[in-house]
N, C-alpha and C. Protein backbone atom coordinates (compact mmCIF):
# COMPACT_ATOMS: atom_id res chain seq x y z
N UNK A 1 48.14 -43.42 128.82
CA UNK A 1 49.15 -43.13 127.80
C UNK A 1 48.46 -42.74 126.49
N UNK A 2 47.03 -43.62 126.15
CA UNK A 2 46.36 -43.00 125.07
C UNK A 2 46.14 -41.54 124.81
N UNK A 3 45.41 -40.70 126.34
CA UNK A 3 45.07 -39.50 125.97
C UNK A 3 46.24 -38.69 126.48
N UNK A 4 47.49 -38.89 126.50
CA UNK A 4 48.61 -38.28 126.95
C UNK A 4 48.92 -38.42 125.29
N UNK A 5 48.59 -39.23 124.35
CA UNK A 5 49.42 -39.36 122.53
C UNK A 5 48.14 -38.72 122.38
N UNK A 6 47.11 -38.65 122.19
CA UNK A 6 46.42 -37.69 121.62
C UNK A 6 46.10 -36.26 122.21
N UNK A 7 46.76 -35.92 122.93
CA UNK A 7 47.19 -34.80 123.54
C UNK A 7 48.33 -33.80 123.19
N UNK A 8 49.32 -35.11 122.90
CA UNK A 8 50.29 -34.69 121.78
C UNK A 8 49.90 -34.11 120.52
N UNK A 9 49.22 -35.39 119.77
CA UNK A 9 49.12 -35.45 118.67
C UNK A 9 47.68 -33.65 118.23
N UNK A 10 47.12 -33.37 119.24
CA UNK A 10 45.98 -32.49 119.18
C UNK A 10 46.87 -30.97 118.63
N UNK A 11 47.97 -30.76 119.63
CA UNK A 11 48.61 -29.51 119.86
C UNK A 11 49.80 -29.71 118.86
N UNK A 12 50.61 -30.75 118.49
CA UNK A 12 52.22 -30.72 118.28
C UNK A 12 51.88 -31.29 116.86
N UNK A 13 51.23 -32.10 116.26
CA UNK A 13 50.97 -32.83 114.98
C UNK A 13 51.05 -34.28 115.41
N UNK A 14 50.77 -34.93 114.15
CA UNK A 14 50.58 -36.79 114.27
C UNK A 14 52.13 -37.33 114.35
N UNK A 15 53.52 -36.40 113.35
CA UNK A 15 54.55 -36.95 113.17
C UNK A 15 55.02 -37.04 114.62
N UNK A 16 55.03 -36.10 115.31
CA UNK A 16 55.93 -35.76 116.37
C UNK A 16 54.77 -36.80 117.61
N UNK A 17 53.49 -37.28 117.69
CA UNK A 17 52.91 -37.71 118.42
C UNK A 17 53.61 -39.48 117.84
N UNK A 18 53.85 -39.62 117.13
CA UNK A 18 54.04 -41.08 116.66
C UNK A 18 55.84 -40.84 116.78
N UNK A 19 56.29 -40.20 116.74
CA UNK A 19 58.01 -40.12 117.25
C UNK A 19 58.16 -40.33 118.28
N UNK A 20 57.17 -39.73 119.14
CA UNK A 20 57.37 -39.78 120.69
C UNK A 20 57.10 -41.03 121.38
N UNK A 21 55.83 -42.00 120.42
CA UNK A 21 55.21 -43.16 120.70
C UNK A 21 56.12 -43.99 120.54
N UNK A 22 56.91 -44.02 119.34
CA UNK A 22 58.18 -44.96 119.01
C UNK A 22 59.35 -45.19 120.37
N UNK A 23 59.44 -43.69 120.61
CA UNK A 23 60.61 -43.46 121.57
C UNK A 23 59.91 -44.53 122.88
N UNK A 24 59.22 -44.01 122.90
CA UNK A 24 58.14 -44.65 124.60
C UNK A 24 58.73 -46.39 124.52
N UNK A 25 57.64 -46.84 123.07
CA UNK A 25 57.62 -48.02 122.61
C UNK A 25 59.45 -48.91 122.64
N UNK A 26 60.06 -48.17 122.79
CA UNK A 26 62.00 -48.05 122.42
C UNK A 26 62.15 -48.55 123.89
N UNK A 27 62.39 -47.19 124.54
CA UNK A 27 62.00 -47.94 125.98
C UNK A 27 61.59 -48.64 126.63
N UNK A 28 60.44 -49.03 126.62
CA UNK A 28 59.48 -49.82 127.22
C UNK A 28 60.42 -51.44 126.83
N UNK A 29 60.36 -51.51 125.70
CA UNK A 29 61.20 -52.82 124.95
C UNK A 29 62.85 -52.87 125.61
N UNK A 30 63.39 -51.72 125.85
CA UNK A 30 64.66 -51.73 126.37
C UNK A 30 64.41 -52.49 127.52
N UNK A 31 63.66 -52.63 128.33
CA UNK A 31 63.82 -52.13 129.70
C UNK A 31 63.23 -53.61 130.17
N UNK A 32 62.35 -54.39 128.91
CA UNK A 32 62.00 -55.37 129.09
C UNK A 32 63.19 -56.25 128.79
N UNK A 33 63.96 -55.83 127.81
CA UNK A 33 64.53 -57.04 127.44
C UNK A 33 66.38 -56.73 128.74
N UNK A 34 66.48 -55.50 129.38
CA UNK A 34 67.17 -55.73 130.08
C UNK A 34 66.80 -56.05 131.87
């Protein structure tokens, strides 16, 4: 997942690599807590 966000972050910028991380991070937490 690291070099999949800096893969992002290389081509698309840091905002949109850390939006996408949030979203992941969103999920990941959803999915735990259901």
């Amino acid at each position: 997942i690291i070099r999949f966000f800096l893969y992002i972050e290389e081509n698309y910028g840091t905002s949109l690599a850390f939006s996408f991380l949030s979203e992941v991070c969103t999920l990941l937490f959803l999915k735990d807590v259901l």
